[in-house]
PDB file of N, CA and C in Angstrom:
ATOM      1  N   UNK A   1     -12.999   5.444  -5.340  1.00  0.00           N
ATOM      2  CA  UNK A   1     -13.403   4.310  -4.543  1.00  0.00           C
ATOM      3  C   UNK A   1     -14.282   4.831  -3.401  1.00  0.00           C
ATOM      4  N   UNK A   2     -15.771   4.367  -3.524  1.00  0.00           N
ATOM      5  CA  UNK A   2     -16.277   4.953  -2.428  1.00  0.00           C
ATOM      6  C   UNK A   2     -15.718   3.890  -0.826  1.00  0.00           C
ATOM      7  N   UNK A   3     -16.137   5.150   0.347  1.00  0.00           N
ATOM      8  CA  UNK A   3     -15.961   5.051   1.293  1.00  0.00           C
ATOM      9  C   UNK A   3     -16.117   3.717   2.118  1.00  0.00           C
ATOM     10  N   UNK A   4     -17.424   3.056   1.242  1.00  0.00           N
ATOM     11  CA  UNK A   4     -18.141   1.637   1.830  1.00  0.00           C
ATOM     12  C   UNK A   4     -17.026   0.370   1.365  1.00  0.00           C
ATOM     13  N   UNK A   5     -16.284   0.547   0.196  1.00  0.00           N
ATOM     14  CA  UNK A   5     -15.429  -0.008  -0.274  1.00  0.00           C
ATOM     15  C   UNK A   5     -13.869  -0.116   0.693  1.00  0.00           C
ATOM     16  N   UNK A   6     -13.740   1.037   0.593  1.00  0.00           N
ATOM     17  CA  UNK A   6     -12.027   1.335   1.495  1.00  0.00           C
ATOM     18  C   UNK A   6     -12.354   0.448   3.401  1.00  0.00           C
ATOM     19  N   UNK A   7     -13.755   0.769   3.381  1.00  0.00           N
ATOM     20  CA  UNK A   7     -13.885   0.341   4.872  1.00  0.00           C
ATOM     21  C   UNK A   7     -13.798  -1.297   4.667  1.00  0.00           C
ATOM     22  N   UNK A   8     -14.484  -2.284   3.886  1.00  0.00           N
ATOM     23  CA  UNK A   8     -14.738  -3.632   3.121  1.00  0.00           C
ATOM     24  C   UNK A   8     -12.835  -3.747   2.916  1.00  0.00           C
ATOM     25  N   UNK A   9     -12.210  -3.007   2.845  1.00  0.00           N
ATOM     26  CA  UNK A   9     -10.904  -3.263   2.124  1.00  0.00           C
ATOM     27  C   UNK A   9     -10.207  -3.698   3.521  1.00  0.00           C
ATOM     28  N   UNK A  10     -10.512  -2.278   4.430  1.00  0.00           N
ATOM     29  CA  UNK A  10      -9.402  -2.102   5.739  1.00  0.00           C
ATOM     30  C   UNK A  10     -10.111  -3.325   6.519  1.00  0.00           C
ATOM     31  N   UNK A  11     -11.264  -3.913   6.836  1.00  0.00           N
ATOM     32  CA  UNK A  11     -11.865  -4.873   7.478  1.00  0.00           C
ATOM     33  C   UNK A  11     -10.995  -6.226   7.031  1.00  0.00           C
ATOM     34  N   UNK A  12     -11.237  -6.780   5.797  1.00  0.00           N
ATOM     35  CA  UNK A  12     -10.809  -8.104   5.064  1.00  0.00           C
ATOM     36  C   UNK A  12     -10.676  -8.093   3.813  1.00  0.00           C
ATOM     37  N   UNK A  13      -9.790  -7.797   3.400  1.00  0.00           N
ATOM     38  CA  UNK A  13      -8.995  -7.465   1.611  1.00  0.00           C
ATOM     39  C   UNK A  13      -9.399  -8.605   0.752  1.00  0.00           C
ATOM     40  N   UNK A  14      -9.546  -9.648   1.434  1.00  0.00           N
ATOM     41  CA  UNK A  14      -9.181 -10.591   1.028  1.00  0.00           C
ATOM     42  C   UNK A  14     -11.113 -11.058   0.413  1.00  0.00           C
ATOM     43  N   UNK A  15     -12.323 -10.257   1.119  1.00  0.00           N
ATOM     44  CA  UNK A  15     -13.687 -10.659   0.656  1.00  0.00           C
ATOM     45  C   UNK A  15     -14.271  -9.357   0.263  1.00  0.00           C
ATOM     46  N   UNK A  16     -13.503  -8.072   0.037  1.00  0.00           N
ATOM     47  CA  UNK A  16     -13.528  -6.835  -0.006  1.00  0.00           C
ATOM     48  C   UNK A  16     -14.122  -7.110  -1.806  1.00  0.00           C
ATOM     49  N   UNK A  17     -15.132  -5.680  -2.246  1.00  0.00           N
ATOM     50  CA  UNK A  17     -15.777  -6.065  -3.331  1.00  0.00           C
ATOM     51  C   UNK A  17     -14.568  -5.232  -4.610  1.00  0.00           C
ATOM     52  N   UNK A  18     -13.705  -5.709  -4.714  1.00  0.00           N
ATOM     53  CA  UNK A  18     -12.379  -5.189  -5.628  1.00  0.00           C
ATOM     54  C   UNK A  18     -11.682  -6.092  -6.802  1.00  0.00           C
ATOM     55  N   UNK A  19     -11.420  -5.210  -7.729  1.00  0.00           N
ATOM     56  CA  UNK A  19     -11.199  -5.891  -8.560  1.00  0.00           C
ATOM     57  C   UNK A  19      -9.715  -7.163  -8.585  1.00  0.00           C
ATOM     58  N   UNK A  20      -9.537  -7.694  -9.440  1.00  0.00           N
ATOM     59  CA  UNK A  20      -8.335  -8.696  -9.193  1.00  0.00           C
ATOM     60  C   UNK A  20      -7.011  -8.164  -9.565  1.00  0.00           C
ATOM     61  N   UNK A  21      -6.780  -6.966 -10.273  1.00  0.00           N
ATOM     62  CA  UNK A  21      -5.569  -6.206 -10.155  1.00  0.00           C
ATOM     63  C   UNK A  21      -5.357  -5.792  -8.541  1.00  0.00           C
ATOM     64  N   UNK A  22      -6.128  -5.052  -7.903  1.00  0.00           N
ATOM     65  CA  UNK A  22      -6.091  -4.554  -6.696  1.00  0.00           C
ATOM     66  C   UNK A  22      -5.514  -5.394  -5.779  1.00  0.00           C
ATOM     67  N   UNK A  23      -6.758  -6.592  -5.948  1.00  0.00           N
ATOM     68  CA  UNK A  23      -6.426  -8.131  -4.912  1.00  0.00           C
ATOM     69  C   UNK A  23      -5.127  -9.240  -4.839  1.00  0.00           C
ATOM     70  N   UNK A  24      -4.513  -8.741  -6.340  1.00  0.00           N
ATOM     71  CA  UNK A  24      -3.114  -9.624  -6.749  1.00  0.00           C
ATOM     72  C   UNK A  24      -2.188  -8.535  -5.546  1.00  0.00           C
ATOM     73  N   UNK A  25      -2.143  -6.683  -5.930  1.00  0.00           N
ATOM     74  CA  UNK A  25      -1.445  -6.094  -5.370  1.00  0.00           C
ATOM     75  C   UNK A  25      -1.497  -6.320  -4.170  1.00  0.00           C
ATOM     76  N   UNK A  26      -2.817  -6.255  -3.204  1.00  0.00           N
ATOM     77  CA  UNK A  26      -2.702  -6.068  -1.843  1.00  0.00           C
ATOM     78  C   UNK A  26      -2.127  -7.590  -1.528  1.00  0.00           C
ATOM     79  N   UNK A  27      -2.426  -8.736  -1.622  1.00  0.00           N
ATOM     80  CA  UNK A  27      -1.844 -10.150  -1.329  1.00  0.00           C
ATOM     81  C   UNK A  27      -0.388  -9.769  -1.379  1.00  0.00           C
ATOM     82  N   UNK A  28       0.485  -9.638  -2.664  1.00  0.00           N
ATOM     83  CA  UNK A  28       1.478  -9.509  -2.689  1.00  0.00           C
ATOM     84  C   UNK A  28       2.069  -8.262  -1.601  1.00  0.00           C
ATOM     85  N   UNK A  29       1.581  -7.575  -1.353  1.00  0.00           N
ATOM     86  CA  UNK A  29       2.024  -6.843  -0.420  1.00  0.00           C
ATOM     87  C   UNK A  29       1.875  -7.312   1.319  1.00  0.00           C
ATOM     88  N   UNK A  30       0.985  -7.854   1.240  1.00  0.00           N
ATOM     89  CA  UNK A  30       0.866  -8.731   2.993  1.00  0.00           C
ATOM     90  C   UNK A  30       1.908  -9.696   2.609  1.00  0.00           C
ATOM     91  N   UNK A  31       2.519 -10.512   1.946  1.00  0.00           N
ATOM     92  CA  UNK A  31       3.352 -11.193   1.877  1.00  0.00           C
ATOM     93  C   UNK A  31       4.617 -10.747   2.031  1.00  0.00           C
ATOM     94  N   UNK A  32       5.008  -9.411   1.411  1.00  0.00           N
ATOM     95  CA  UNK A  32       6.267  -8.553   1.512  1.00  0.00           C
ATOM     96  C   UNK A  32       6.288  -7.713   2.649  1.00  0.00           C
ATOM     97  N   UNK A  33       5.416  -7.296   3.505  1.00  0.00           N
ATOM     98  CA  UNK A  33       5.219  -6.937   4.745  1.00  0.00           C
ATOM     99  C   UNK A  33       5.507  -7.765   6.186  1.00  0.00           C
ATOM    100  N   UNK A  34       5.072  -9.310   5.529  1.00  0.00           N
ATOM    101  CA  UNK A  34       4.502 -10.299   6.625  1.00  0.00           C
ATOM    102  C   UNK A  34       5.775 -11.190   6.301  1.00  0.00           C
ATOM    103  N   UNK A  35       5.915 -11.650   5.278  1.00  0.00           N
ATOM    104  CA  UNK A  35       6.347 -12.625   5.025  1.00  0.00           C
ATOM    105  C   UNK A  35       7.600 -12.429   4.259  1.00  0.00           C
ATOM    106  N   UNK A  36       8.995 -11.445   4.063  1.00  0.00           N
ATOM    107  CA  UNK A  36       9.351 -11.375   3.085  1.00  0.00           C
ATOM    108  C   UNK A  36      10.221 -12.364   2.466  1.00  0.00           C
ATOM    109  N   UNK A  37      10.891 -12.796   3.577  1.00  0.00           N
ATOM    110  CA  UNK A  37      11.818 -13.769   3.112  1.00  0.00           C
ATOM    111  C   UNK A  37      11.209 -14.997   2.118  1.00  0.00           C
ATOM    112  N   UNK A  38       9.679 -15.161   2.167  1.00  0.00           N
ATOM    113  CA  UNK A  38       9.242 -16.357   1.239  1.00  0.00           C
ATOM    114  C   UNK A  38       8.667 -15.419   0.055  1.00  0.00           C
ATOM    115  N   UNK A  39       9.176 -14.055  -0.758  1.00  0.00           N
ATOM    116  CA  UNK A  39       8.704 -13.583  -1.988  1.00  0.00           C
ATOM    117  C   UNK A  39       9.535 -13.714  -3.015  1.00  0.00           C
ATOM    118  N   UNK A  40       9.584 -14.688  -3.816  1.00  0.00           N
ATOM    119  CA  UNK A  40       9.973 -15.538  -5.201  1.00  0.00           C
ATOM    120  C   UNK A  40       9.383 -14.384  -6.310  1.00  0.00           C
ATOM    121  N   UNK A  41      10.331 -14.544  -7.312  1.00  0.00           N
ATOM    122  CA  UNK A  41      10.222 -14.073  -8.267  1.00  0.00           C
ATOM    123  C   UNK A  41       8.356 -14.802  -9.177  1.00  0.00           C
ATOM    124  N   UNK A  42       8.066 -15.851  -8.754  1.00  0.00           N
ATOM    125  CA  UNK A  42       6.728 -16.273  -9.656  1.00  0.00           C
ATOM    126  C   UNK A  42       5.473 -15.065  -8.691  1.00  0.00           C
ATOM    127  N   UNK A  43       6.149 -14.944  -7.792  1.00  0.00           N
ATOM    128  CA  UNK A  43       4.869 -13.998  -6.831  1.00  0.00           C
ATOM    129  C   UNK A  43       5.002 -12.673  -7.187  1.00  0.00           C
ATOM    130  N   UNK A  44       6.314 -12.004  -7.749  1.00  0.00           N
ATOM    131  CA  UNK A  44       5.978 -10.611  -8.719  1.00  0.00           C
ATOM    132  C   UNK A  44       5.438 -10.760 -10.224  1.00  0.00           C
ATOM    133  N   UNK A  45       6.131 -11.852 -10.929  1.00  0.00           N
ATOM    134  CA  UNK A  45       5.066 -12.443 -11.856  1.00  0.00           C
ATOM    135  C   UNK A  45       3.383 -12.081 -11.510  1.00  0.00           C
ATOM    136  N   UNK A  46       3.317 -12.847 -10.876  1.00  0.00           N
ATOM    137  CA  UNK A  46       1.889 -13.172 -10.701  1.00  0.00           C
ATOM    138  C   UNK A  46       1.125 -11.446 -10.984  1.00  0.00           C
ATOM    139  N   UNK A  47       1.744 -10.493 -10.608  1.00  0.00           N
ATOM    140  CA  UNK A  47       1.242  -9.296 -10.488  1.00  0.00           C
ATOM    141  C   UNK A  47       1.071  -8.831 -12.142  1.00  0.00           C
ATOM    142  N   UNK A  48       2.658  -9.301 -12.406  1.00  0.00           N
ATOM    143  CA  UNK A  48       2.438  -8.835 -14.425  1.00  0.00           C
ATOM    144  C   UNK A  48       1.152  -9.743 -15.343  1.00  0.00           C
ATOM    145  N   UNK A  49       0.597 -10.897 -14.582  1.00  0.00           N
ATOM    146  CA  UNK A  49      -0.290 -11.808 -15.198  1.00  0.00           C
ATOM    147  C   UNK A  49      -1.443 -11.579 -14.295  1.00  0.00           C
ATOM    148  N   UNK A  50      -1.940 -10.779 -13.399  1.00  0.00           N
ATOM    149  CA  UNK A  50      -3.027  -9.811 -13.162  1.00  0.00           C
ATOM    150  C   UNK A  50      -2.781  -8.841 -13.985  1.00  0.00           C
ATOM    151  N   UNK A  51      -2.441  -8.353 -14.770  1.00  0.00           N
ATOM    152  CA  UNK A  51      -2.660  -6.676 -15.267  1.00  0.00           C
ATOM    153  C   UNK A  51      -1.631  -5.640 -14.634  1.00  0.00           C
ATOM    154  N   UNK A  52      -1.003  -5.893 -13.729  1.00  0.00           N
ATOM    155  CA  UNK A  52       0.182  -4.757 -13.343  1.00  0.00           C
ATOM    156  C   UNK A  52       1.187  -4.364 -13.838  1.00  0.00           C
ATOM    157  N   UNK A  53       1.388  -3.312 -14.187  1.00  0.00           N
ATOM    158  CA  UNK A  53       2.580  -2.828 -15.720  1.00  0.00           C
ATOM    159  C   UNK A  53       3.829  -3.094 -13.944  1.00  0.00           C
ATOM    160  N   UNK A  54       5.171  -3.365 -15.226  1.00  0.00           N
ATOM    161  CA  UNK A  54       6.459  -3.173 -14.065  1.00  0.00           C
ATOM    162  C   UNK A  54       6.576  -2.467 -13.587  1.00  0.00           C
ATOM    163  N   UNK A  55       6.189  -0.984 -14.219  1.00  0.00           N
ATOM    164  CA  UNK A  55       6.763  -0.207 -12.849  1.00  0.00           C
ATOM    165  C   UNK A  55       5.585   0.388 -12.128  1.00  0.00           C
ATOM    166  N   UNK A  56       3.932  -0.298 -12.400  1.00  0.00           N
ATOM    167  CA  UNK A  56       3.032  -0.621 -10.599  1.00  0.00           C
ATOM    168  C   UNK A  56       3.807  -0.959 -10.120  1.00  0.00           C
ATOM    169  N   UNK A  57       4.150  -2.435 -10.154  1.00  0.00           N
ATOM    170  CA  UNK A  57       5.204  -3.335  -9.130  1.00  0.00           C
ATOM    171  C   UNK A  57       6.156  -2.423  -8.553  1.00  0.00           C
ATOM    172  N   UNK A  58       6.743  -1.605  -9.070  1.00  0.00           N
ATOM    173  CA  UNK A  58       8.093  -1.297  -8.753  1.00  0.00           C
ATOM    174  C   UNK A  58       7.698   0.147  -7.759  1.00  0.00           C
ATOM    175  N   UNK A  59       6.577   1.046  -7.648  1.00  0.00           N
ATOM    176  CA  UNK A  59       5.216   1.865  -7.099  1.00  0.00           C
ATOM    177  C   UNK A  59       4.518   0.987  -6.015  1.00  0.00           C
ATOM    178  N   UNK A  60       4.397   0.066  -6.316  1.00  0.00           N
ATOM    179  CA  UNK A  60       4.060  -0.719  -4.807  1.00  0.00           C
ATOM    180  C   UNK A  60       5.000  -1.215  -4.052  1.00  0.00           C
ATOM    181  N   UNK A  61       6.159  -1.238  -4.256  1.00  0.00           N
ATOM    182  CA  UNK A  61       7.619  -1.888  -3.316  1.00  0.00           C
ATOM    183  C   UNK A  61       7.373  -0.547  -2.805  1.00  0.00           C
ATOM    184  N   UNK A  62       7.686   0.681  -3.322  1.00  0.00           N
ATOM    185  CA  UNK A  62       8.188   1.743  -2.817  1.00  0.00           C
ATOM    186  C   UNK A  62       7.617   2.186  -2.325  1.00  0.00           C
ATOM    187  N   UNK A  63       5.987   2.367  -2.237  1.00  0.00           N
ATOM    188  CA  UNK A  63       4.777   2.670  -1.438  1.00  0.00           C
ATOM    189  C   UNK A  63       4.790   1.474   0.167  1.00  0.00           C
ATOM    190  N   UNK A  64       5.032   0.920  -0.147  1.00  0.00           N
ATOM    191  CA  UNK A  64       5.506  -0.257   0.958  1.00  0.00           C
ATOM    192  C   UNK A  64       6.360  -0.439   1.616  1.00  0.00           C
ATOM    193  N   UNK A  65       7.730  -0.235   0.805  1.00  0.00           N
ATOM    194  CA  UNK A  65       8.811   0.206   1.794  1.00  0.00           C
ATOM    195  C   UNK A  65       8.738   1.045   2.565  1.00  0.00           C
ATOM    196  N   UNK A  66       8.431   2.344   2.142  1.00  0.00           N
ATOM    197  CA  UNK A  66       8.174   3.480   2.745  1.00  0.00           C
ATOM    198  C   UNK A  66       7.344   3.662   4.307  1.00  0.00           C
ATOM    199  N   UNK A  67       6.105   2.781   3.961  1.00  0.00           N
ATOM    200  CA  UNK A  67       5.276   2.892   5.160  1.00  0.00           C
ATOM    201  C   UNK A  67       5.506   1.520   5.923  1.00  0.00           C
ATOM    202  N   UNK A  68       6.335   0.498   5.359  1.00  0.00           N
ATOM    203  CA  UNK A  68       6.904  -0.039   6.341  1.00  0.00           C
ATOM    204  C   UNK A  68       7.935   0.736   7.444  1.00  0.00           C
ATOM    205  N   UNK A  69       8.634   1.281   6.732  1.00  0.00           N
ATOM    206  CA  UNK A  69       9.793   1.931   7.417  1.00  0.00           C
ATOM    207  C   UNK A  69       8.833   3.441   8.420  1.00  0.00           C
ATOM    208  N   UNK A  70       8.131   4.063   7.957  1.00  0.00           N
ATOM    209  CA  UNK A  70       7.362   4.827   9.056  1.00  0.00           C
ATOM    210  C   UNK A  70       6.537   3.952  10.287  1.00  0.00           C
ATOM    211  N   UNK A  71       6.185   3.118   9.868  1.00  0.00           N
ATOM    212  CA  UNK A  71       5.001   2.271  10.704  1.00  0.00           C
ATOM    213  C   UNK A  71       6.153   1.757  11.865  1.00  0.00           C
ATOM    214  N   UNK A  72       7.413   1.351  11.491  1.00  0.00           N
ATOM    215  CA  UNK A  72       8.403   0.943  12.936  1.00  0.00           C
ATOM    216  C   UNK A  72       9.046   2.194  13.146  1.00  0.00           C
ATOM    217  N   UNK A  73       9.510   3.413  12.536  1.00  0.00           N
ATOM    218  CA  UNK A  73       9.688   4.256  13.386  1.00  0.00           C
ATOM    219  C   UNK A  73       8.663   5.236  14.534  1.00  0.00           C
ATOM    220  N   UNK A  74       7.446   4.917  13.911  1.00  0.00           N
ATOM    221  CA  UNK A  74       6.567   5.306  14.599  1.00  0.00           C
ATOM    222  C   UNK A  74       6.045   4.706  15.884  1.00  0.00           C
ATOM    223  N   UNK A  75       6.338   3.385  15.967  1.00  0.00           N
ATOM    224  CA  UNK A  75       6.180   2.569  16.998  1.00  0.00           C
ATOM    225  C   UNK A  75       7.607   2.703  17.514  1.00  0.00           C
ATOM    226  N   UNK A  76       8.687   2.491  16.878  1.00  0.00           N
ATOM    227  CA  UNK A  76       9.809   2.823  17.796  1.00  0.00           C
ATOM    228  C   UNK A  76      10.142   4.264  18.724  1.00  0.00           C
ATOM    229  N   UNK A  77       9.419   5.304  18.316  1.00  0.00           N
ATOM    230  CA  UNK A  77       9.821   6.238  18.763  1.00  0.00           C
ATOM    231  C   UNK A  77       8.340   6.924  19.272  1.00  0.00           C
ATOM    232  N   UNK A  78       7.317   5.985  19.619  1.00  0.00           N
ATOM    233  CA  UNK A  78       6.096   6.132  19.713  1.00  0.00           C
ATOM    234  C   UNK A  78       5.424   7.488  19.781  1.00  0.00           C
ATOM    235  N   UNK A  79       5.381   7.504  18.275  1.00  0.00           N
ATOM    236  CA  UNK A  79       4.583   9.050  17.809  1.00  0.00           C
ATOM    237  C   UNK A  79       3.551   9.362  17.902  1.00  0.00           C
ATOM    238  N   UNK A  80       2.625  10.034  18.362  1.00  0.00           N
ATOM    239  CA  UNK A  80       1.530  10.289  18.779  1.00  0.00           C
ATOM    240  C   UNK A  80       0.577  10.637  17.322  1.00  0.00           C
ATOM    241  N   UNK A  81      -0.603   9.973  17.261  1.00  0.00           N
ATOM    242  CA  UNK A  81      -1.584   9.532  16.164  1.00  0.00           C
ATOM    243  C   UNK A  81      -2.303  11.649  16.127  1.00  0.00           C
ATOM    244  N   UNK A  82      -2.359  11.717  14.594  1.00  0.00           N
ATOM    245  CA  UNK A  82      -2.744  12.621  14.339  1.00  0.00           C
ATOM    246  C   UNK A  82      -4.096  13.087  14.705  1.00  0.00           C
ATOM    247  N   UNK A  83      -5.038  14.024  14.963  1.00  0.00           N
ATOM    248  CA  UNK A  83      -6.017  13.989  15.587  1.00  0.00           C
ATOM    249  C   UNK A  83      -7.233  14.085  14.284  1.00  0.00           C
ATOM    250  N   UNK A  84      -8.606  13.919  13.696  1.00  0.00           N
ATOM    251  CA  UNK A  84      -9.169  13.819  12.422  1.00  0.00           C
ATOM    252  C   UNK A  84      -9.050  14.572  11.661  1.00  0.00           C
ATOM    253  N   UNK A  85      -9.090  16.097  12.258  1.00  0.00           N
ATOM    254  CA  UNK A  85      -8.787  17.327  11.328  1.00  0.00           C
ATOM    255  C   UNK A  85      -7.434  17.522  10.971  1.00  0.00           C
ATOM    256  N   UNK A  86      -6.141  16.531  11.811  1.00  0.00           N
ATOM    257  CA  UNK A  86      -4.814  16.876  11.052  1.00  0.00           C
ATOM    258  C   UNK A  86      -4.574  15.657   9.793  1.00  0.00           C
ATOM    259  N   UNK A  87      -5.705  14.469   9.879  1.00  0.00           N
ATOM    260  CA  UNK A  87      -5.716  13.362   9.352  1.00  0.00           C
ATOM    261  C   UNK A  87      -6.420  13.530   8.014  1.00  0.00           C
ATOM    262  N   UNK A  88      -7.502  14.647   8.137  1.00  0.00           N
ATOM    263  CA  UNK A  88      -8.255  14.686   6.737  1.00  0.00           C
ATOM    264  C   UNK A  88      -7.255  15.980   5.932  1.00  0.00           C
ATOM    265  N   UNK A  89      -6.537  16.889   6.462  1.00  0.00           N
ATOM    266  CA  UNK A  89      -5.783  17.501   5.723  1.00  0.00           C
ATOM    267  C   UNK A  89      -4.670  17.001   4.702  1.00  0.00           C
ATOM    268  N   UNK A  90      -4.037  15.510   6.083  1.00  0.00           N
ATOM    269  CA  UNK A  90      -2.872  15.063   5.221  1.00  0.00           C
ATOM    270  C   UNK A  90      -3.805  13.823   3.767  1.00  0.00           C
ATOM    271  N   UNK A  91      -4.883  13.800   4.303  1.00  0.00           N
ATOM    272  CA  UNK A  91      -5.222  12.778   3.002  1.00  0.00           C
ATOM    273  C   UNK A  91      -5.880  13.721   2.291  1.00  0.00           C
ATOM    274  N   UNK A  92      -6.289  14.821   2.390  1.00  0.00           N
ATOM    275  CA  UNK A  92      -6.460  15.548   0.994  1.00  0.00           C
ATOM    276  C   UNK A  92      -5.528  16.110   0.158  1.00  0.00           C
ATOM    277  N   UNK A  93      -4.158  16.433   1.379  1.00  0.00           N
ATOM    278  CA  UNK A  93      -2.697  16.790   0.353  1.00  0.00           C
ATOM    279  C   UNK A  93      -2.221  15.659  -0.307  1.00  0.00           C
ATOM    280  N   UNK A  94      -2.431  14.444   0.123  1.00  0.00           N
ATOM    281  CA  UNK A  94      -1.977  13.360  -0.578  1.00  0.00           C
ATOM    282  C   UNK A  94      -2.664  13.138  -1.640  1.00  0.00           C
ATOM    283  N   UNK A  95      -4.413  13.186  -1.451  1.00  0.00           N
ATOM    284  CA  UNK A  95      -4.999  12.849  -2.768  1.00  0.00           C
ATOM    285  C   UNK A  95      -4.482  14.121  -3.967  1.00  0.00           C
ATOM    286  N   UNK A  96      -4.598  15.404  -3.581  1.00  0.00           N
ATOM    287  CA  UNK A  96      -4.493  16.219  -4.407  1.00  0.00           C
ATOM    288  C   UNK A  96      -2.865  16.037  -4.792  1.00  0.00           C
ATOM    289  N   UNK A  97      -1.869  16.191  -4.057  1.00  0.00           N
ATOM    290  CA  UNK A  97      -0.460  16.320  -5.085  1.00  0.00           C
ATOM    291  C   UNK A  97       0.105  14.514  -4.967  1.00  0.00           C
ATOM    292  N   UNK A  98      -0.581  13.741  -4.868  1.00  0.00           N
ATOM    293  CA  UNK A  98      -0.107  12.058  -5.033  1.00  0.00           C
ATOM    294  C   UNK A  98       1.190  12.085  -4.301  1.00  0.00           C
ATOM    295  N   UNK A  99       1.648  10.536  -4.216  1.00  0.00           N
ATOM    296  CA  UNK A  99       2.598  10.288  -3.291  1.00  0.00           C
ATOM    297  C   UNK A  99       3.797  10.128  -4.240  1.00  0.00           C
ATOM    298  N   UNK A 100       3.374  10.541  -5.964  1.00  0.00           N
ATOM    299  CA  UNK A 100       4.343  10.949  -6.198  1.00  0.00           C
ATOM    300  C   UNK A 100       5.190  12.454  -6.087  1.00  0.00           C
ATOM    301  N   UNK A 101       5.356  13.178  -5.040  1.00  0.00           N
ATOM    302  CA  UNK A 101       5.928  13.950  -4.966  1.00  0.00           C
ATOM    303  C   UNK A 101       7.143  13.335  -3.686  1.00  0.00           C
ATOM    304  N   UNK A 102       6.983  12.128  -3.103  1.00  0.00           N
ATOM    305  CA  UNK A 102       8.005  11.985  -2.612  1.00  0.00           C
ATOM    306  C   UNK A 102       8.840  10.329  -3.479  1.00  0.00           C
ATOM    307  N   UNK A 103       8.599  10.551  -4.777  1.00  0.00           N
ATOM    308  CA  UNK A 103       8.995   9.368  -5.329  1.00  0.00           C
ATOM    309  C   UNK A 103      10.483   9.422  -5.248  1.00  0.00           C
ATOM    310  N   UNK A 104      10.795   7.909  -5.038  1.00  0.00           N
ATOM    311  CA  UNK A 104      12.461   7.975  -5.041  1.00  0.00           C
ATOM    312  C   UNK A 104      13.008   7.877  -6.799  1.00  0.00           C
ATOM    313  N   UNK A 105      13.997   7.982  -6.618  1.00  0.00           N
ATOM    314  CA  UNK A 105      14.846   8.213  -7.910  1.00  0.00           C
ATOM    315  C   UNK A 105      14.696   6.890  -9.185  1.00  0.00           C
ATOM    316  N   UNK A 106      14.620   6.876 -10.183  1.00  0.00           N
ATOM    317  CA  UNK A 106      14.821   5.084 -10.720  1.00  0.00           C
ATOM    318  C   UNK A 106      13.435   4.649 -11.319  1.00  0.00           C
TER     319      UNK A 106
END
């Protein structure tokens, strides 16, 4: 995904130039972030009738949980923001060994 894209994404997801697998995931995820108490079973549907195999779905809860749960400890315990050169290291260890190396169990 080039760079002009991810920036179009982080601006407004929602007019960002991406395909409709992507756009089902990210919606459903501002909803489970924002909104959880109103996420019905037809709104994980909706993800298997975009193109998302079950266990995407089940890779995006856990990608979500996860950085939900950092994003308030980080504000709760107000952690100080990495500086660019500690920021491009951790996203090249991430691109290179994926975030499955901290996958949970299941």
């Amino acid at each position: 995904m080039s760079p002009d894209v991810v920036k179009a994404i982080l601006t407004n997801w929602q007019s960002a130039p991406i395909d409709d697998r992507l756009r089902a995931a990210l919606a459903f995820l501002e909803q489970v972030t924002l909104r959880p108490a109103s996420v019905t079973a037809p709104d994980a549907a909706a993800l298997l009738e975009a193109g998302i195999p079950a266990d995407g779905v089940r890779e995006l809860l856990y990608v979500c949980f996860l950085f939900n749960v950092l994003d308030r400890l980080a504000d709760g315990l107000d952690f100080d923001m990495p500086d660019d050169t500690t920021k491009a290291r951790m996203s090249f260890l991430a691109h290179k060994l994926g975030y499955g190396v901290a996958k949970l169990p299941g």
